[in-house]
Protein backbone atom coordinates (compact mmCIF):
# COMPACT_ATOMS: atom_id res chain seq x y z
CA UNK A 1 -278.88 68.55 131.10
CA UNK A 2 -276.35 68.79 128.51
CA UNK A 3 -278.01 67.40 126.08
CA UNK A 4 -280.49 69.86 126.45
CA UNK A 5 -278.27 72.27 126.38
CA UNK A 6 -276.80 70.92 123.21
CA UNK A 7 -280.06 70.45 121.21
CA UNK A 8 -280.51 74.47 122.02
CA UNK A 9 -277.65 75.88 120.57
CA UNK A 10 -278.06 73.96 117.71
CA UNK A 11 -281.33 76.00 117.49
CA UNK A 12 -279.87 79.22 117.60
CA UNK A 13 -278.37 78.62 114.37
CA UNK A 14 -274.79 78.95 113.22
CA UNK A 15 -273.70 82.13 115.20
CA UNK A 16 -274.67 80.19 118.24
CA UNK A 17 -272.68 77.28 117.22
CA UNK A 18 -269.57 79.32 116.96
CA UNK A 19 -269.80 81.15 120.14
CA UNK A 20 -270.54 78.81 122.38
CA UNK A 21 -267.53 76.86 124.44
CA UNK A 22 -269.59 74.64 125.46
CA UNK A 23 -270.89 73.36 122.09
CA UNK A 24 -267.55 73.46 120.37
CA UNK A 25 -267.01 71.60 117.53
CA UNK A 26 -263.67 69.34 117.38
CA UNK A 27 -264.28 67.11 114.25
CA UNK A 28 -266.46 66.47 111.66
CA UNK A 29 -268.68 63.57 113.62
CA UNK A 30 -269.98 65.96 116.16
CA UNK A 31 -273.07 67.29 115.98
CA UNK A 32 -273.58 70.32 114.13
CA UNK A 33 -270.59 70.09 112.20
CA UNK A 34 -272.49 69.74 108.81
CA UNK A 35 -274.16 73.16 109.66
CA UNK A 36 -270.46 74.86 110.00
CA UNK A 37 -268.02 72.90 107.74
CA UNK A 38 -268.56 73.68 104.29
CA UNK A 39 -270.35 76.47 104.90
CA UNK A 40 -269.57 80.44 104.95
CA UNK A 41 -269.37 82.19 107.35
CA UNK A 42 -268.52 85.40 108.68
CA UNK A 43 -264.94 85.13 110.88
CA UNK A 44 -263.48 87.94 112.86
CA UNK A 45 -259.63 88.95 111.26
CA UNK A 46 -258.51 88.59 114.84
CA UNK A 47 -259.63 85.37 115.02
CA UNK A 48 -257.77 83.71 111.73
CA UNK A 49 -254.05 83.31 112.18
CA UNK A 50 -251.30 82.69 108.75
CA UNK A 51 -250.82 79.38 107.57
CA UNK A 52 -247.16 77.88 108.92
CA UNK A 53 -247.14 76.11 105.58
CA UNK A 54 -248.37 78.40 103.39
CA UNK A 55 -246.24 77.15 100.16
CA UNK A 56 -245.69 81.27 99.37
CA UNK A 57 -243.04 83.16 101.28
CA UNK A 58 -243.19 86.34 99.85
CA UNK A 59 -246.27 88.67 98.82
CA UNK A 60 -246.03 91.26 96.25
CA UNK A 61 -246.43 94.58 98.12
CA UNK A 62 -247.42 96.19 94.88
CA UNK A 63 -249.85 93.56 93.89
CA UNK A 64 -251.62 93.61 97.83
CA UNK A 65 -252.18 97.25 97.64
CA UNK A 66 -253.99 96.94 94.67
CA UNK A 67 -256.31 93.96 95.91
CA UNK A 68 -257.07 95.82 99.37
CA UNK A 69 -258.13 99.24 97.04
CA UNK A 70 -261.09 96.55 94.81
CA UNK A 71 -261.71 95.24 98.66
CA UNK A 72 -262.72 99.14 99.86
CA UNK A 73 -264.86 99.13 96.72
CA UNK A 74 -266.14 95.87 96.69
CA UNK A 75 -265.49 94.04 99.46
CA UNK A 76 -264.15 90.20 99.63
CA UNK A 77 -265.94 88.23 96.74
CA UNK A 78 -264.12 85.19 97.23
CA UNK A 79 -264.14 83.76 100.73
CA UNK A 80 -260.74 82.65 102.33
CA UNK A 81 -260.57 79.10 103.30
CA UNK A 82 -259.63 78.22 107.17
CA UNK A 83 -259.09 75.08 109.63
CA UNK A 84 -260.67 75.10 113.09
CA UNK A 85 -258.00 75.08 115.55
CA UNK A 86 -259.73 75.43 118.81
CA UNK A 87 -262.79 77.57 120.03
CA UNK A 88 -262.65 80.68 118.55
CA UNK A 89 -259.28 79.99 117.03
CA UNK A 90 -259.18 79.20 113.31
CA UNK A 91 -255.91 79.07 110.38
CA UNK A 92 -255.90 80.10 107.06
CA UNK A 93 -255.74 77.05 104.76
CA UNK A 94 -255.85 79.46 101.46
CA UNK A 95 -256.46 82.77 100.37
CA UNK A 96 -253.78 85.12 102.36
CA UNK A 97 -253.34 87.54 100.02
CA UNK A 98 -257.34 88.45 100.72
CA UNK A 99 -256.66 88.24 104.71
CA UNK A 100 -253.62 90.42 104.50
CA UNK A 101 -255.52 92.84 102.04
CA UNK A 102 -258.48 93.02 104.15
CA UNK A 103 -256.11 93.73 107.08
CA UNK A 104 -254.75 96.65 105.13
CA UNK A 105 -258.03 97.96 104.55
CA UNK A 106 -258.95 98.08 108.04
CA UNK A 107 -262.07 95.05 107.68
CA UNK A 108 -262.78 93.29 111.02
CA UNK A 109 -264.39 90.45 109.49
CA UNK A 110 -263.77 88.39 106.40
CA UNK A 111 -265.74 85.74 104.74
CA UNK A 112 -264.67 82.37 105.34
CA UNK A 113 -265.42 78.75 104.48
CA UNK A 114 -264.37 76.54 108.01
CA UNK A 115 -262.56 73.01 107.36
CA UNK A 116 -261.96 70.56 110.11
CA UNK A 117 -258.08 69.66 108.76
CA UNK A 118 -255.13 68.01 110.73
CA UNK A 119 -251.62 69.59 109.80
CA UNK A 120 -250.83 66.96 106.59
CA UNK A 121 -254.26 67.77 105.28
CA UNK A 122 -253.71 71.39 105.62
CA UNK A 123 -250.50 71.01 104.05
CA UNK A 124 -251.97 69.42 101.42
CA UNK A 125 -254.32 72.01 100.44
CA UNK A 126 -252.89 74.33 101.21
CA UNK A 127 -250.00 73.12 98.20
CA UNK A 128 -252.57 71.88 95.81
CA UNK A 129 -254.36 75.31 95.91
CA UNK A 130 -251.10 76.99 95.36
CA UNK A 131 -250.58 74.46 92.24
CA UNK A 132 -253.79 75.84 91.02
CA UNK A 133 -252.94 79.61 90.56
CA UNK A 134 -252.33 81.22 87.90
CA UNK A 135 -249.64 83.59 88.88
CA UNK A 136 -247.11 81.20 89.96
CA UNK A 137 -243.76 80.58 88.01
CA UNK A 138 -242.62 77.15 87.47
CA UNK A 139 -240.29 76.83 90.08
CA UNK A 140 -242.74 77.83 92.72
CA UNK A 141 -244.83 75.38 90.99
CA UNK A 142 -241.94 72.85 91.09
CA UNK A 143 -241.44 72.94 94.49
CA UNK A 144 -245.01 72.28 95.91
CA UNK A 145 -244.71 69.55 93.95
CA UNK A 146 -241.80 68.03 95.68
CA UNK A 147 -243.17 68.90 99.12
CA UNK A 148 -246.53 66.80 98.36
CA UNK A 149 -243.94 64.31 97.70
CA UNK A 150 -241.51 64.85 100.33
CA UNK A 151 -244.40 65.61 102.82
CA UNK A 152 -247.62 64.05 102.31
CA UNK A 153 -245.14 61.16 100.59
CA UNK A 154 -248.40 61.23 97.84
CA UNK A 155 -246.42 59.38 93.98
CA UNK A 156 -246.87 61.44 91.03
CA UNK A 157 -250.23 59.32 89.87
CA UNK A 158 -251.46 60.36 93.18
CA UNK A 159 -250.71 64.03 92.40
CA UNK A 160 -252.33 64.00 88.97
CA UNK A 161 -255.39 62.76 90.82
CA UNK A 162 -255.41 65.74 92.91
CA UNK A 163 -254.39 68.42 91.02
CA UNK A 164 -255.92 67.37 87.78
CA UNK A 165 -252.40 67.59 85.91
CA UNK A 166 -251.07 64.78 84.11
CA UNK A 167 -248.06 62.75 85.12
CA UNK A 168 -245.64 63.79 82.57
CA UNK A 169 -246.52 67.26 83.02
CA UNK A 170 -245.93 67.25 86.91
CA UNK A 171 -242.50 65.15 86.27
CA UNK A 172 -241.80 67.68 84.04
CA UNK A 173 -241.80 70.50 86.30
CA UNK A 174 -240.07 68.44 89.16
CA UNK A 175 -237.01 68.30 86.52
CA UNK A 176 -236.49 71.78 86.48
CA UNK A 177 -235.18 71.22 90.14
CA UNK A 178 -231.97 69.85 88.93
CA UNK A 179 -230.80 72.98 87.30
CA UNK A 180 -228.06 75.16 89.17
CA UNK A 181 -229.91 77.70 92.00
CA UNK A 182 -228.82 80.48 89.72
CA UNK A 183 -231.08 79.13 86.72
CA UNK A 184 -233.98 78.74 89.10
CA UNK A 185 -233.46 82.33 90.80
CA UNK A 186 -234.05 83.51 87.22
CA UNK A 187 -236.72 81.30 86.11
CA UNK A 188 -238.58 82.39 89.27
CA UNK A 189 -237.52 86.49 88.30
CA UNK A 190 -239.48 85.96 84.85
CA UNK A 191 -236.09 85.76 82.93
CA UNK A 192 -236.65 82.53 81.81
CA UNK A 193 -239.40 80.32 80.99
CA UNK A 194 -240.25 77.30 81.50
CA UNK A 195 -239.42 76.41 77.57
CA UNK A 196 -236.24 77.16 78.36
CA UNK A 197 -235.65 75.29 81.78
CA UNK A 198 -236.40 71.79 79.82
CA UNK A 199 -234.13 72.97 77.72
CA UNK A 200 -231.47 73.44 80.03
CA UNK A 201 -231.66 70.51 81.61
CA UNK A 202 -230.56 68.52 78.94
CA UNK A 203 -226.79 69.66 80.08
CA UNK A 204 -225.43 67.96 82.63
CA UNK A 205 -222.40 70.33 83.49
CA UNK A 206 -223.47 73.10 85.65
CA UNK A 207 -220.64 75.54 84.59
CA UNK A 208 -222.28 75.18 80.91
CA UNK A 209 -225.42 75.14 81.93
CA UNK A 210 -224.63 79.13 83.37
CA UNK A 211 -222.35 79.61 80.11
CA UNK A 212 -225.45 79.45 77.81
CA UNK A 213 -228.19 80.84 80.98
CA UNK A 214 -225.91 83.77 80.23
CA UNK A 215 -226.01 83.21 76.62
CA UNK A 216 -229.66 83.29 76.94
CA UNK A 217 -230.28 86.97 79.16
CA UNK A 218 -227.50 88.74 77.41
CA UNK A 219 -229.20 87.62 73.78
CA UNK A 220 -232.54 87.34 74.43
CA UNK A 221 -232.94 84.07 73.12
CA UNK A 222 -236.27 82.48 72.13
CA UNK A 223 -237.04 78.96 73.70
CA UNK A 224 -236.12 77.64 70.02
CA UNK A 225 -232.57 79.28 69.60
CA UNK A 226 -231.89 77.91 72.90
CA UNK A 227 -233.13 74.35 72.49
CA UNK A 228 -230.86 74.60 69.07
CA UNK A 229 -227.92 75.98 71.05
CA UNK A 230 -227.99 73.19 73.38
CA UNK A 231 -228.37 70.58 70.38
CA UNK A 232 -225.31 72.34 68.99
CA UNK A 233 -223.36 71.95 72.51
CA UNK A 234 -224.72 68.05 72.51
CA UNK A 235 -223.78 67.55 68.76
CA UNK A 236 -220.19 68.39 69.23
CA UNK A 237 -219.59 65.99 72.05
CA UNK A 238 -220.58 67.74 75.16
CA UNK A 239 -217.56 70.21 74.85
CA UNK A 240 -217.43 72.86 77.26
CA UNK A 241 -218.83 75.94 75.79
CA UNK A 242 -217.78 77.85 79.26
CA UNK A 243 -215.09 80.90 78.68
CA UNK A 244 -212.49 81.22 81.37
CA UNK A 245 -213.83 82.96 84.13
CA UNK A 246 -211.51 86.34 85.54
CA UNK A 247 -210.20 85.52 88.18
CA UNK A 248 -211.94 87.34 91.54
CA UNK A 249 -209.34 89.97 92.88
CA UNK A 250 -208.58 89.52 96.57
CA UNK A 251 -210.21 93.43 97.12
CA UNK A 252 -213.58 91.90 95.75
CA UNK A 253 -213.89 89.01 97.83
CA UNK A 254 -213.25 91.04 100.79
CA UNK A 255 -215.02 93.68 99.98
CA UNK A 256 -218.27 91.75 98.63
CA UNK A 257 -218.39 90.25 101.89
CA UNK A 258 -218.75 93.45 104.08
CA UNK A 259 -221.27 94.71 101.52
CA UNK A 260 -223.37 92.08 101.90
CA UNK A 261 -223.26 92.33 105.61
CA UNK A 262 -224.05 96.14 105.33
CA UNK A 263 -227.21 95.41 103.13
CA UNK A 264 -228.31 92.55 105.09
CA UNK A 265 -228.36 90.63 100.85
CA UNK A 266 -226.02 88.20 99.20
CA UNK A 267 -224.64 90.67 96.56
CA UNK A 268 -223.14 89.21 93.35
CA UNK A 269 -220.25 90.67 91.13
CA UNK A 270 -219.77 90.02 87.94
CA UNK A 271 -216.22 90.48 86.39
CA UNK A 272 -215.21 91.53 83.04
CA UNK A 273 -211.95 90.69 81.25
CA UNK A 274 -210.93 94.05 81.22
CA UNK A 275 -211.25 94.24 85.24
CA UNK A 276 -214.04 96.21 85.31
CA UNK A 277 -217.62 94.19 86.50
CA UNK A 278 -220.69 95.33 87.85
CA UNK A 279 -222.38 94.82 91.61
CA UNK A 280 -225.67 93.02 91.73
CA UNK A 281 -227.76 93.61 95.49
CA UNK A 282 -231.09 91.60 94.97
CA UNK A 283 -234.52 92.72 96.35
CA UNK A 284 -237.29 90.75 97.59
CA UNK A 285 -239.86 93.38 97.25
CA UNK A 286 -240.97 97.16 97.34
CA UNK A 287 -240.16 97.20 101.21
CA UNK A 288 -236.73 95.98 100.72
CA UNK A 289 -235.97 97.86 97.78
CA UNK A 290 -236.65 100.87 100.09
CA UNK A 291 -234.67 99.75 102.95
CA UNK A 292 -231.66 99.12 100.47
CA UNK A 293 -232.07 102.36 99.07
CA UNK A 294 -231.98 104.35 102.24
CA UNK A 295 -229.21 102.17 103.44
CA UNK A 296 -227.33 104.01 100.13
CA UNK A 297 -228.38 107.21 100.76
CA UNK A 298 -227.20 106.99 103.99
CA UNK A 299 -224.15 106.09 102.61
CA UNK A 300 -223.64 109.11 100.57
C-alpha cells in the first residue's frame, strides 16, 4: 500500500512531491529526489528561514531598497538557493539579499533551487558563494577564508579547488588578518585597499602600523607612496615613526564612556596637541544612522 501510494505522488509531478508528508524527501537516495534537487522551484517566503551562517552580518538598507524596486518591475531573475530542513521547512543557503527584497516588496513566493545539505556543507557554500561576489571588501573576503579553514578545516590547496582562486592569492588575503582591528575597520569602510593592506603588513609594530594608516587617510596616499613610505620606515632600521600620543584627559575617559552607553556605539576621540580633538560615533547602516540621530535631537 505504500508503495502504491509512493509511485502516485511521484506522478503528480513536483508540486505533489513537495506537499505531501507522506512522500517527504530526507536525502538525496530517496526516490524522487532527482526530480526536486537541482531543480527550481517555486517556495513560499514563509516557508524559507535566514541562513545561521550566512558569512554577511549586515545588509545595506540603501542597496535592498533598490533591489526590491527592479523586483516590483521585474520580478526575481536569479533564484535563491535553499537546504531542505524538514517537510515544508527549507534554509537559505545563498541569495538573502533577494529573500529580504522580495519580503519588502510584499512577494509570497520566490524562486528557489532546493539542496539536500548538512550544516558543514551549508557552511561551506554558503562561504564560497560569498567568496564569489563582487561587492565584498577584502576583509570580508579574508575572513570566509579563515572560517573554511577554521570550520570545514579545508588547507588552502583545497580552497583554490573550490573557489577557483589560486593559493598565493587566498594566503594573501588571509594576511591582511594580522593588521591592527583599526586597519581592518577601515579597509572594510572603503578607506583603504587592499594595495595598501599588503603593504601594511610588512610592519610589525602595531603603534606604526596606525602612525602611517593615519598617514595614509589624512594624505590620501596612493598604494605606491605608501608601499615607499613603509620601505622608507624599513630602510632606516624599523624606527618608530609614531608621534607621542596626548595624553587622554580624565573628563574624556569618563565622559566617552557614558556616551557610548547613551548611543548604544563604541565612540572614538581623537586628541589634538593643542587639547582640542574630535568625537567619532560609528554607524552600521541607514537605520542606525537614524536612531543615532534622533538620539541627538533628543538631546538638544
Amino acid at each position: 500500500m505504500a508503495k502504491a501510494t509512493k509511485k502516485q505522488a511521484l506522478g503528480r509531478g513536483l508540486s505533489a512531491l513537495l506537499n505531501d508528508p507522506e512522500n517527504d524527501i530526507k536525502s538525496a537516495e530517496d526516490k524522487g529526489a532527482d526530480k526536486v534537487v537541482g531543480n527550481i522551484v517555486e517556495l513560499d517566503l514563509t516557508a524559507v528561514e535566514v541562513n545561521p551562517f550566512q558569512p554577511r552580518s549586515s545588509f545595506n538598507e540603501e542597496a535592498l531598497k533598490e533591489l526590491a524596486s527592479s523586483i516590483r518591475e521585474l520580478g526575481v531573475i536569479q533564484p535563491i538557493t535553499v537546504r531542505k530542513l524538514s517537510f515544508g521547512k527549507y534554509q537559505l543557503v545563498s541569495g538573502e539579499r533577494r529573500f529580504r527584497a522580495s519580503k519588502i516588496v510584499g512577494l509570497e513566493k520566490i524562486p528557489a533551487y532546493i539542496r539536500i545539505a548538512n550544516d558543514q556543507e551549508s557552511l561551506e557554500m554558503a562561504l564560497v558563494e560569498n567568496i564569489q561576489r563582487e561587492d565584498l571588501d577584502p576583509i570580508e573576503i579574508a575572513l570566509s577564508y579563515q572560517r573554511l579553514i577554521d570550520e570545514i578545516n579545508l588547507t588552502q590547496e583545497q580552497m583554490s579547488d573550490r573557489v577557483g582562486k589560486n593559493r598565493s592569492t587566498i594566503a594573501n588575503y588571509l594576511r591582511l588578518l594580522k593588521l591592527d582591528p583599526i586597519i581592518q575597520t577601515g579597509m572594510r569602510d572603503g578607506f583603504l585597499s587592499m594595495g595598501h593592506g599588503r603593504a601594511l603588513i610588512n610592519i610589525e609594530n602595531t603603534s606604526d602600523q596606525l602612525d602611517i594608516y593615519e598617514k595614509i587617510i589624512g594624505n590620501s596616499l596612493s598604494v605606491r607612496a605608501t608601499e615607499t613610505l613603509v620601505k622608507n620606515y624599513k630602510a632606516d632600521g624599523n624606527k618608530s615613526v609614531s608621534s607621542p600620543k596626548p595624553k587622554v584627559p580624565d573628563f574624556v575617559k569618563h565622559g566617552k564612556k557614558e556616551i557610548a552607553n547613551h548611543f548604544g556605539a563604541k565612540v572614538d576621540v581623537k586628541l589634538a596637541k593643542k587639547g582640542n580633538g574630535r568625537l567619532i560615533i560609528p554607524f552600521s547602516s541607514e537605520e542606525d544612522f537614524k536612531r543615532i540621530q534622533k538620539l541627538i535631537q533628543g538631546a538638544e
